[in-house]
Protein backbone atom coordinates (compact mmCIF):
# COMPACT_ATOMS: atom_id res chain seq x y z
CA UNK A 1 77.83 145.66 223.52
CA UNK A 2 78.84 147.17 220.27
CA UNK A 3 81.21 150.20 220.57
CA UNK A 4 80.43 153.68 220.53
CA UNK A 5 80.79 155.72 217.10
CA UNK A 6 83.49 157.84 216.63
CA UNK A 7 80.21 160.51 215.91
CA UNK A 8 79.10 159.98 219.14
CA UNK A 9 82.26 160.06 221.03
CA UNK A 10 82.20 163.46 219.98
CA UNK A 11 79.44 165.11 220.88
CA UNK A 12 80.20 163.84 224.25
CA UNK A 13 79.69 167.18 226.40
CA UNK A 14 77.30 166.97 229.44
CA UNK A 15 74.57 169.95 230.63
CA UNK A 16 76.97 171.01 233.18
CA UNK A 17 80.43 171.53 231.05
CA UNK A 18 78.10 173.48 228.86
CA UNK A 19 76.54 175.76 231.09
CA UNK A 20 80.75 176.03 232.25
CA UNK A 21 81.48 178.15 229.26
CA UNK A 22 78.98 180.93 230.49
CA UNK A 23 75.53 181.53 229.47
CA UNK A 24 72.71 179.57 227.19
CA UNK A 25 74.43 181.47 223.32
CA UNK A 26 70.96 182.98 222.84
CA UNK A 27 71.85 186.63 222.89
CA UNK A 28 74.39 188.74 220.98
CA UNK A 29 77.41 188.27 223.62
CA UNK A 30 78.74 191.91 224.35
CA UNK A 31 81.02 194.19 226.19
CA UNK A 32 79.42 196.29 228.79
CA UNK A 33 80.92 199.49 227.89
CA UNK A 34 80.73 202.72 230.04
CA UNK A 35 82.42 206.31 228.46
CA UNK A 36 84.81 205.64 230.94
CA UNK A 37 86.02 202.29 229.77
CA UNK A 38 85.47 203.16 226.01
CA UNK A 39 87.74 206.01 226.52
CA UNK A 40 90.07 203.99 228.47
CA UNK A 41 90.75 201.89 225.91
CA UNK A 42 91.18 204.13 223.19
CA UNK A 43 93.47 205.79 225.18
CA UNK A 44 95.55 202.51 225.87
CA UNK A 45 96.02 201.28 222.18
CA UNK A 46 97.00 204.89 221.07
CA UNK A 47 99.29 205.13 223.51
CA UNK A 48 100.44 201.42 222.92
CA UNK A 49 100.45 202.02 218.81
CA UNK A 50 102.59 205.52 219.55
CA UNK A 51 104.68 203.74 221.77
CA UNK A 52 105.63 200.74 219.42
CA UNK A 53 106.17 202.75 216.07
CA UNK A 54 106.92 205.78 217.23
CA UNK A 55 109.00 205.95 220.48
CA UNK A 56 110.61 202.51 220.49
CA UNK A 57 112.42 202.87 217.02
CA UNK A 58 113.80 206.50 218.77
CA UNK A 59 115.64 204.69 221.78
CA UNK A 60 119.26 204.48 222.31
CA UNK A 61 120.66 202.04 219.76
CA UNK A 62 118.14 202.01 217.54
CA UNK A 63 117.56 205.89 216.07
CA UNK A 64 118.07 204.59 212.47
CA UNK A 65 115.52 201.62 212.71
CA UNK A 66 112.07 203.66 211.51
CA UNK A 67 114.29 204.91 208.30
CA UNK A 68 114.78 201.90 206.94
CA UNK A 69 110.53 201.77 206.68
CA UNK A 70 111.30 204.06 203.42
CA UNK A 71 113.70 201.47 202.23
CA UNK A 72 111.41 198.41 202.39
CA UNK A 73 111.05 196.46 198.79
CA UNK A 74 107.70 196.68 197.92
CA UNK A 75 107.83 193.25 196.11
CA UNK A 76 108.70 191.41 199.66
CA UNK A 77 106.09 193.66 201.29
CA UNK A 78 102.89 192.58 199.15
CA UNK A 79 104.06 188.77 199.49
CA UNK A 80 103.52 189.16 203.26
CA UNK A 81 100.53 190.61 202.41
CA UNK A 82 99.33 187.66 200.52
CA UNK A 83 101.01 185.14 203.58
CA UNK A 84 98.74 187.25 205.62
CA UNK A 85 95.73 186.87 203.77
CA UNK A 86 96.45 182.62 203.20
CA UNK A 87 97.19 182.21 207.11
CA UNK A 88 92.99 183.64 207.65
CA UNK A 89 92.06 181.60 204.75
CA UNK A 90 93.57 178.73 206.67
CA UNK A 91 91.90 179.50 209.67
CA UNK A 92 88.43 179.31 207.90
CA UNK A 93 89.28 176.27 206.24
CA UNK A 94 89.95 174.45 209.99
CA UNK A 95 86.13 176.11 210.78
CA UNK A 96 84.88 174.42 208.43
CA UNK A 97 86.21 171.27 208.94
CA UNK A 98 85.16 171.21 212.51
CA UNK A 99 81.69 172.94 212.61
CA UNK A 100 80.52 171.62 208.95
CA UNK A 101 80.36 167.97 209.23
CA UNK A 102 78.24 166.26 207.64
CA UNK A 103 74.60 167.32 206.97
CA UNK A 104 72.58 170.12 205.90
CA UNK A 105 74.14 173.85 207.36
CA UNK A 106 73.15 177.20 207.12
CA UNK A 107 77.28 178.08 207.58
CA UNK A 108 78.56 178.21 203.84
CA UNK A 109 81.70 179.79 203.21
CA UNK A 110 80.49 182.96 203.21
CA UNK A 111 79.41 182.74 206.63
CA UNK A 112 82.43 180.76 207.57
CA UNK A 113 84.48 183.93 206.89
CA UNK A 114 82.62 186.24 208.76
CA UNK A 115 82.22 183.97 211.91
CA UNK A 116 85.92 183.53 211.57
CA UNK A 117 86.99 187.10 211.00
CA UNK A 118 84.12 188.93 213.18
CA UNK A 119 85.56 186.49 216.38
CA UNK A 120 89.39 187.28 215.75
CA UNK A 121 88.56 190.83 215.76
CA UNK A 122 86.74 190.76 218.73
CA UNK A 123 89.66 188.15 220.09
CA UNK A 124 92.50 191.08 218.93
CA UNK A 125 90.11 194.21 220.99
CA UNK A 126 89.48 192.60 223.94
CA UNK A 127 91.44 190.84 226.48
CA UNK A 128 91.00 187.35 228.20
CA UNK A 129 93.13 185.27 225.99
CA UNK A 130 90.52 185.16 223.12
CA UNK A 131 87.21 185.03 224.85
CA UNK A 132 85.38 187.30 223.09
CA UNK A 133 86.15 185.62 219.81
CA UNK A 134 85.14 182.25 221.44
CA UNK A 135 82.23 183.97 223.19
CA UNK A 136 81.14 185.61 219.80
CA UNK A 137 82.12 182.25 217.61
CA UNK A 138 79.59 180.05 220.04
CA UNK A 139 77.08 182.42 219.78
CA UNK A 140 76.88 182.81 215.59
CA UNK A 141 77.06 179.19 215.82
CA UNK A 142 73.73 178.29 218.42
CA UNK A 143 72.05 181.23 216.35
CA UNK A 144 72.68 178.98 212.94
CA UNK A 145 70.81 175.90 214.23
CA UNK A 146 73.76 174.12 216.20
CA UNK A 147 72.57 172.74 219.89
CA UNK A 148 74.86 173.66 222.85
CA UNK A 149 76.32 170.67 223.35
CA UNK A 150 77.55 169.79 219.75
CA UNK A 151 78.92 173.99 219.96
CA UNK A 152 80.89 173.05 223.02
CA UNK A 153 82.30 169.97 221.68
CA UNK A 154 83.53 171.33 218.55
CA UNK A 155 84.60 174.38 220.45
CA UNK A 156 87.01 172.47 222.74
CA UNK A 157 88.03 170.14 219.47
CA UNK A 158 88.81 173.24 217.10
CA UNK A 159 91.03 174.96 219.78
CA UNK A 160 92.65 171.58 220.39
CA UNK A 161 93.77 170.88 216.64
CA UNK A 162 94.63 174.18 216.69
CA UNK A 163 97.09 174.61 219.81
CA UNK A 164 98.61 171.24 219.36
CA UNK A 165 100.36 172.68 216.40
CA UNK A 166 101.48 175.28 218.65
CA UNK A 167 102.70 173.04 221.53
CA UNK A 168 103.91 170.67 218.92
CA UNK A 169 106.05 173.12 217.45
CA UNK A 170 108.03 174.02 220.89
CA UNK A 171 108.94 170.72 221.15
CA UNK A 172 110.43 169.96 217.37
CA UNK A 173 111.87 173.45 216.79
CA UNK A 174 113.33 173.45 220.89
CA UNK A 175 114.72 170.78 220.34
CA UNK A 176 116.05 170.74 217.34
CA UNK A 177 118.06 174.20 217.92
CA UNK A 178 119.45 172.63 220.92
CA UNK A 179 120.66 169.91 219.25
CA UNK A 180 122.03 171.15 216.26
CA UNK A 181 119.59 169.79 213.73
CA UNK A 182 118.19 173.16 212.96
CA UNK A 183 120.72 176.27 212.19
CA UNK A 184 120.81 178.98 214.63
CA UNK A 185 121.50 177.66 218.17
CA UNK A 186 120.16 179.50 221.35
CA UNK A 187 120.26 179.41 225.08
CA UNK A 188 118.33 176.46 227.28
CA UNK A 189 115.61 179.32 228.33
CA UNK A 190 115.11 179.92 224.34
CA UNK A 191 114.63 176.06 223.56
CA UNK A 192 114.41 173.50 226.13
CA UNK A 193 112.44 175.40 228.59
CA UNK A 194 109.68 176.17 225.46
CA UNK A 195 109.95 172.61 224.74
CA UNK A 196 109.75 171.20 227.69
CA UNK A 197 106.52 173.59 228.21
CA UNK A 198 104.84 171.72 225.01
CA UNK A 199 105.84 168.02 225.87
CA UNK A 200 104.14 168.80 229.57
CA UNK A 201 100.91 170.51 227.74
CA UNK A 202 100.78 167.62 224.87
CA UNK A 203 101.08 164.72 228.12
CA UNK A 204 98.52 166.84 230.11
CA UNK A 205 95.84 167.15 227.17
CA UNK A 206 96.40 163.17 226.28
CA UNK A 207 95.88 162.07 229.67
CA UNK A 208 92.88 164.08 229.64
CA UNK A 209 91.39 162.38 227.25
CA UNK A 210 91.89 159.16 229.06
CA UNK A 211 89.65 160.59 231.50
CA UNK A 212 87.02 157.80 233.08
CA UNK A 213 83.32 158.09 231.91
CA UNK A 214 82.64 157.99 235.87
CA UNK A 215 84.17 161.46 236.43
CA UNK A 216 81.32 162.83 234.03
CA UNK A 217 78.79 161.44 236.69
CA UNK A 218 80.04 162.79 239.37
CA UNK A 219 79.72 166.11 237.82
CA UNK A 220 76.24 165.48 237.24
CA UNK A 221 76.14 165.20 241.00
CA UNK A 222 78.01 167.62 242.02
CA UNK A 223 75.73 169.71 239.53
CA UNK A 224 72.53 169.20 241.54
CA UNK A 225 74.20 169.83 244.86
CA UNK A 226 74.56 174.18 246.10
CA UNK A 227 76.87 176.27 248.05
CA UNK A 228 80.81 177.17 247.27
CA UNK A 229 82.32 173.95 247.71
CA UNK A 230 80.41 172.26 245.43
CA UNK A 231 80.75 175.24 243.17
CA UNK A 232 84.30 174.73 243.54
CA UNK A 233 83.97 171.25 243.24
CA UNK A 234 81.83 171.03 239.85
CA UNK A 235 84.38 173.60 238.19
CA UNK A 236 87.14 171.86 239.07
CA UNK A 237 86.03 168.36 237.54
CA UNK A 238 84.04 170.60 234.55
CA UNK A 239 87.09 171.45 232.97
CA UNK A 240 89.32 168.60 232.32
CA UNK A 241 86.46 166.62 231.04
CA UNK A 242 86.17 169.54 228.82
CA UNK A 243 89.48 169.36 227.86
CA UNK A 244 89.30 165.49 227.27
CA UNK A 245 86.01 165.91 225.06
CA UNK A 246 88.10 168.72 222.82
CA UNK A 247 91.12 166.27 222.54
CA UNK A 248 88.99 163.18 221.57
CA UNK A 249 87.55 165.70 219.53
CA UNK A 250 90.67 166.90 218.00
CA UNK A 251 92.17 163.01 217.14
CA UNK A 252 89.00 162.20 215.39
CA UNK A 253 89.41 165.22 213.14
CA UNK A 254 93.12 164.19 212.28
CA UNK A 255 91.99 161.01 211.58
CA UNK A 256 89.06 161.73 209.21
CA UNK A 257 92.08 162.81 206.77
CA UNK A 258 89.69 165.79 205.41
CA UNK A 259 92.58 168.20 204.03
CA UNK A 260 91.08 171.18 205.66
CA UNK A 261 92.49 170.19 208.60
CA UNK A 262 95.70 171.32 207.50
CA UNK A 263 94.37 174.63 208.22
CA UNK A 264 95.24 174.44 211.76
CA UNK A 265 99.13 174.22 210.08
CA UNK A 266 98.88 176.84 207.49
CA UNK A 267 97.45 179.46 210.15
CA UNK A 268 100.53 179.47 212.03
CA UNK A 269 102.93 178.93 209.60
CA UNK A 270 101.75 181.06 206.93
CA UNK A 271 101.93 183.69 209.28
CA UNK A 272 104.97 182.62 210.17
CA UNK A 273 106.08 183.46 206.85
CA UNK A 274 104.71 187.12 206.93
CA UNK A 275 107.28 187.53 209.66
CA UNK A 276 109.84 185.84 207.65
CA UNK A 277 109.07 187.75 204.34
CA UNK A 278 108.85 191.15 206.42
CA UNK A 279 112.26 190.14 207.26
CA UNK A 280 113.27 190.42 203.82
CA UNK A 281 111.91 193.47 202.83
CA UNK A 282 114.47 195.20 205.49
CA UNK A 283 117.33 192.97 205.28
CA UNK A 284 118.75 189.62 205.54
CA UNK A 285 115.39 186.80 207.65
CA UNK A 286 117.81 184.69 210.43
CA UNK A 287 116.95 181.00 209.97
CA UNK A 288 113.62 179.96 209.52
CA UNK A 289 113.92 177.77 212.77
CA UNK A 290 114.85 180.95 214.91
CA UNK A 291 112.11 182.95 213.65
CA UNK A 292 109.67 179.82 214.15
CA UNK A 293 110.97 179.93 217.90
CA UNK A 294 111.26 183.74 218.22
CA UNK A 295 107.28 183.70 217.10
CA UNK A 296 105.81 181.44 219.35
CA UNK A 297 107.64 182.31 222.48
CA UNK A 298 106.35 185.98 221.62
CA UNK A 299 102.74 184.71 220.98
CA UNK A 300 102.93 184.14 225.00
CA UNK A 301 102.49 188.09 225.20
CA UNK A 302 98.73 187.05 224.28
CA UNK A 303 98.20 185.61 227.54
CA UNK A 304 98.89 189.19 229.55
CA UNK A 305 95.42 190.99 230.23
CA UNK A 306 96.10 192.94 227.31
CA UNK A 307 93.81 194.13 224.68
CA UNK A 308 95.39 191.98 221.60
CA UNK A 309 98.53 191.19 223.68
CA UNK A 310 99.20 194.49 222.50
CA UNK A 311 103.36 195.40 223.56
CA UNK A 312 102.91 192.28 224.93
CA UNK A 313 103.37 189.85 221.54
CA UNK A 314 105.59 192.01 220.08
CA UNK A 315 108.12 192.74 222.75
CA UNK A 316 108.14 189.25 223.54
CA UNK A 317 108.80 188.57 219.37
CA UNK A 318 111.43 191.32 219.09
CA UNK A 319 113.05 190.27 222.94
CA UNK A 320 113.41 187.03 221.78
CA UNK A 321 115.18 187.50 218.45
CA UNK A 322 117.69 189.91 219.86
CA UNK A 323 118.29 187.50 222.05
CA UNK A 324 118.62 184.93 219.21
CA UNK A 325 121.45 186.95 218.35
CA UNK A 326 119.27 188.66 215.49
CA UNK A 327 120.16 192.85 215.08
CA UNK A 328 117.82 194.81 217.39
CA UNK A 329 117.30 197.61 214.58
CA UNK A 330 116.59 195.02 212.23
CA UNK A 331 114.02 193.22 214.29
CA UNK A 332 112.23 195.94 215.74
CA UNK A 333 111.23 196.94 212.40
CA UNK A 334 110.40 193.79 210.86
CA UNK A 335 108.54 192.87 213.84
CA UNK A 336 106.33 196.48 213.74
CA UNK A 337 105.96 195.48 210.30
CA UNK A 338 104.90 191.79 210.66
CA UNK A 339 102.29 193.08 213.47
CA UNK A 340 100.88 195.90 210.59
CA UNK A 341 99.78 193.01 208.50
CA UNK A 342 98.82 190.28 211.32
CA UNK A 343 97.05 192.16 213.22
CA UNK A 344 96.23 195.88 212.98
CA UNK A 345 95.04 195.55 208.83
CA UNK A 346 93.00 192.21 209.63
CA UNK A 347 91.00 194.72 212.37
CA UNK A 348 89.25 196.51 209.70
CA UNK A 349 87.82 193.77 208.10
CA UNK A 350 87.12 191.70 210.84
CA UNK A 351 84.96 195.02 212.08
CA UNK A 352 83.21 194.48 209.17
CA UNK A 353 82.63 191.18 208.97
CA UNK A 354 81.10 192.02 212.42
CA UNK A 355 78.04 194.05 211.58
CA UNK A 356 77.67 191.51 207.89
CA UNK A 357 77.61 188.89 210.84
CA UNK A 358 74.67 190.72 213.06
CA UNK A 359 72.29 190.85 209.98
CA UNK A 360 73.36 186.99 208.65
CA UNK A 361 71.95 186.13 212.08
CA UNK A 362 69.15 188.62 211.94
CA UNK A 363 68.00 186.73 208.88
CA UNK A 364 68.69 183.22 209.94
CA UNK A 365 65.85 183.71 213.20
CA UNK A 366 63.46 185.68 210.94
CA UNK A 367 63.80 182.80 208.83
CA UNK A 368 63.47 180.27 211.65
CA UNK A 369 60.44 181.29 214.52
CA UNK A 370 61.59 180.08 217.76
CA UNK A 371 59.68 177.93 219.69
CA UNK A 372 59.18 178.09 223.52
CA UNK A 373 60.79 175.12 225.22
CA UNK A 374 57.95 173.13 227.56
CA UNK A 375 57.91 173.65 230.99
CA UNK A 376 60.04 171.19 232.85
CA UNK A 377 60.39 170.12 236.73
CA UNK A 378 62.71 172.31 238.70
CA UNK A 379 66.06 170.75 239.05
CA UNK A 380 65.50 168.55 236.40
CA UNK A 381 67.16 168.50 232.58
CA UNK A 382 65.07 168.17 229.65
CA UNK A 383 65.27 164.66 228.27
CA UNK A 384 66.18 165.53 225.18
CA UNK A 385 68.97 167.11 226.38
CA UNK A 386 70.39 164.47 229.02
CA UNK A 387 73.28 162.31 227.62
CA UNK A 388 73.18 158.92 228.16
């Protein structure tokens, strides 16, 4: 028997790790709002904002951090700007190289932009670790033409390529500070522990993909069986196989050797360097390393039920370079600043890009009549869709 192609390999999702990721992707996903909740939340981040800029920069120790905004260099200021503004356009780029391949698509760059910056506005409002950008992402994607499975697929393979540079990153950078390799030292919590965090996620995701084709069966059993158990049963073996797919995924996409890949890289580390160069615009930037290190262990604030990781990222960012020995006034501000241009700016056009986003779609399925899908047994997948 001749082996599979890498094409196929893929695609490789079943009906039931799609229907895992919550709902069919036909309607608009959304945010049940009630005035309660709105005004809940608006009450949260303008508490959070006046908290951050305004009442943190007051405390003991640090009266004299918010003057030195008036005393930023404008030059070093618009170069994070532009680092800003490269680390989206690196994001897109990855997009593209994962959900355009190959073929005829209604996504062009245009619409890779808005996808891209309507989801990490919805990803920096809400909470869940990014949902509602994923949730929104799938969504403008089925809506464009793509089936469910090839969505989920790409979905799992796009996160993939772009957390292993995360994970990756833990491990050089830990290690390397430890060691001496890279200037600027720090603690065994600062560096090993990250590191040893990334080694045990890269291991986890590569074994994953290992993952036998039988497994995949027996969620198709468990599938047609009821009650909790096998609820609990089908979730559990639902999402490693997910996590496999995405990593198979992921490799194939390194290996193509289409540049855009690189995207995954210059999303982190061109915002990186708005950190770096926000650094500079209020003093002396500590080593590149620390600041890699300080960054990542603060994007961990992200995973707190947060809207944004809002306090969460950038106490985490600021905790962790005082603690790389870095000036508290010094990285309070720089920090405030850096999180002005990575994430509150990016909101405004990434509301935007939102509502472009609603009537791109709008014209897509007025373009494109649906047709109703033929009646098939109960229990029982469509053909078409099974996946042999």
């Amino acid at each position: 028997m001749s082996p599979q192609p890498p094409r196929r390999r893929f695609a490789r999702v079943n009906q039931t790790q799609i229907a895992s990721l919550g709902g069919s992707g036909e309607e608009l996903p959304g945010v049940h709002f009630t005035r309660q909740r709105a005004v809940a939340l608006g009450v949260f981040v303008i508490s959070a904002v006046g908290f951050l800029y305004f009442v943190l920069p007051k405390l003991a120790g640090l009266r004299q951090s918010w003057d030195r905004i008036g005393h930023g260099s404008p030059g070093w200021l618009v170069l994070a700007a532009i680092f800003e503004a490269l680390s989206f356009g690196g994001y897109i780029a990855l997009f593209r190289t994962v959900f355009v391949r190959g073929g005829r698509s209604r996504i062009d760059w245009r619409s890779s932009y808005l996808v891209t910056m309507a989801g990490l506005a919805a990803t920096r409002l809400f909470a869940s670790a990014g949902a509602g950008g994923v949730a929104l992402t799938a969504w403008a994607l089925r809506r464009s033409g793509m089936d469910r499975r090839t969505v989920v697929s790409r979905m799992v393979a796009f996160m993939t390529v772009l957390y292993a540079v995360y994970m990756f990153a833990l491990v050089i950078f830990g290690l390397g500070l430890r060691v001496g390799v890279l200037p600027g030292g720090g603690s065994f919590a600062l560096t090993i522990v990250p590191a040893i965090f990334g080694a045990l996620v890269i291991a986890l995701a590569l074994l994953l993909a290992l993952l036998p084709t039988h497994v995949e069966r027996q969620i198709e059993a468990a599938s047609r069986r009821t009650g909790l158990g096998a609820r609990l049963r089908r979730w559990l073996l639902s999402l490693p196989a997910l996590i496999g797919s995405g990593v198979r995924g992921a490799v194939e996409i390194v290996r193509s050797g289409d540049p855009l890949a690189l995207g995954a890289v210059a999303w982190w580390g061109f915002d990186i360097a708005t950190l770096w160069a926000s650094f500079h615009a209020f003093g002396q930037a500590p080593p590149f390393s620390v600041l890699v290190m300080a960054y990542f262990i603060g994007m961990f604030g992200n995973l707190l039920p947060l809207p944004g990781g809002i306090g969460g990222v950038d106490g985490g960012m600021i905790g962790a370079l005082i603690a790389f020995g870095v000036s508290d006034s010094l990285a309070v501000v720089a920090v405030l600043v850096y999180r002005a241009f990575a994430f509150w700016l990016p909101t405004i056009p990434g509301a935007i890009a939102y509502f472009q986003l609603r009537r791109r779609v709008h014209d897509w399925s007025a373009s494109t009549p649906e047709r109703p899908a033929p009646a098939q047994p109960s229990g029982r997948l469509p053909r078409s869709a099974q996946v042999d």
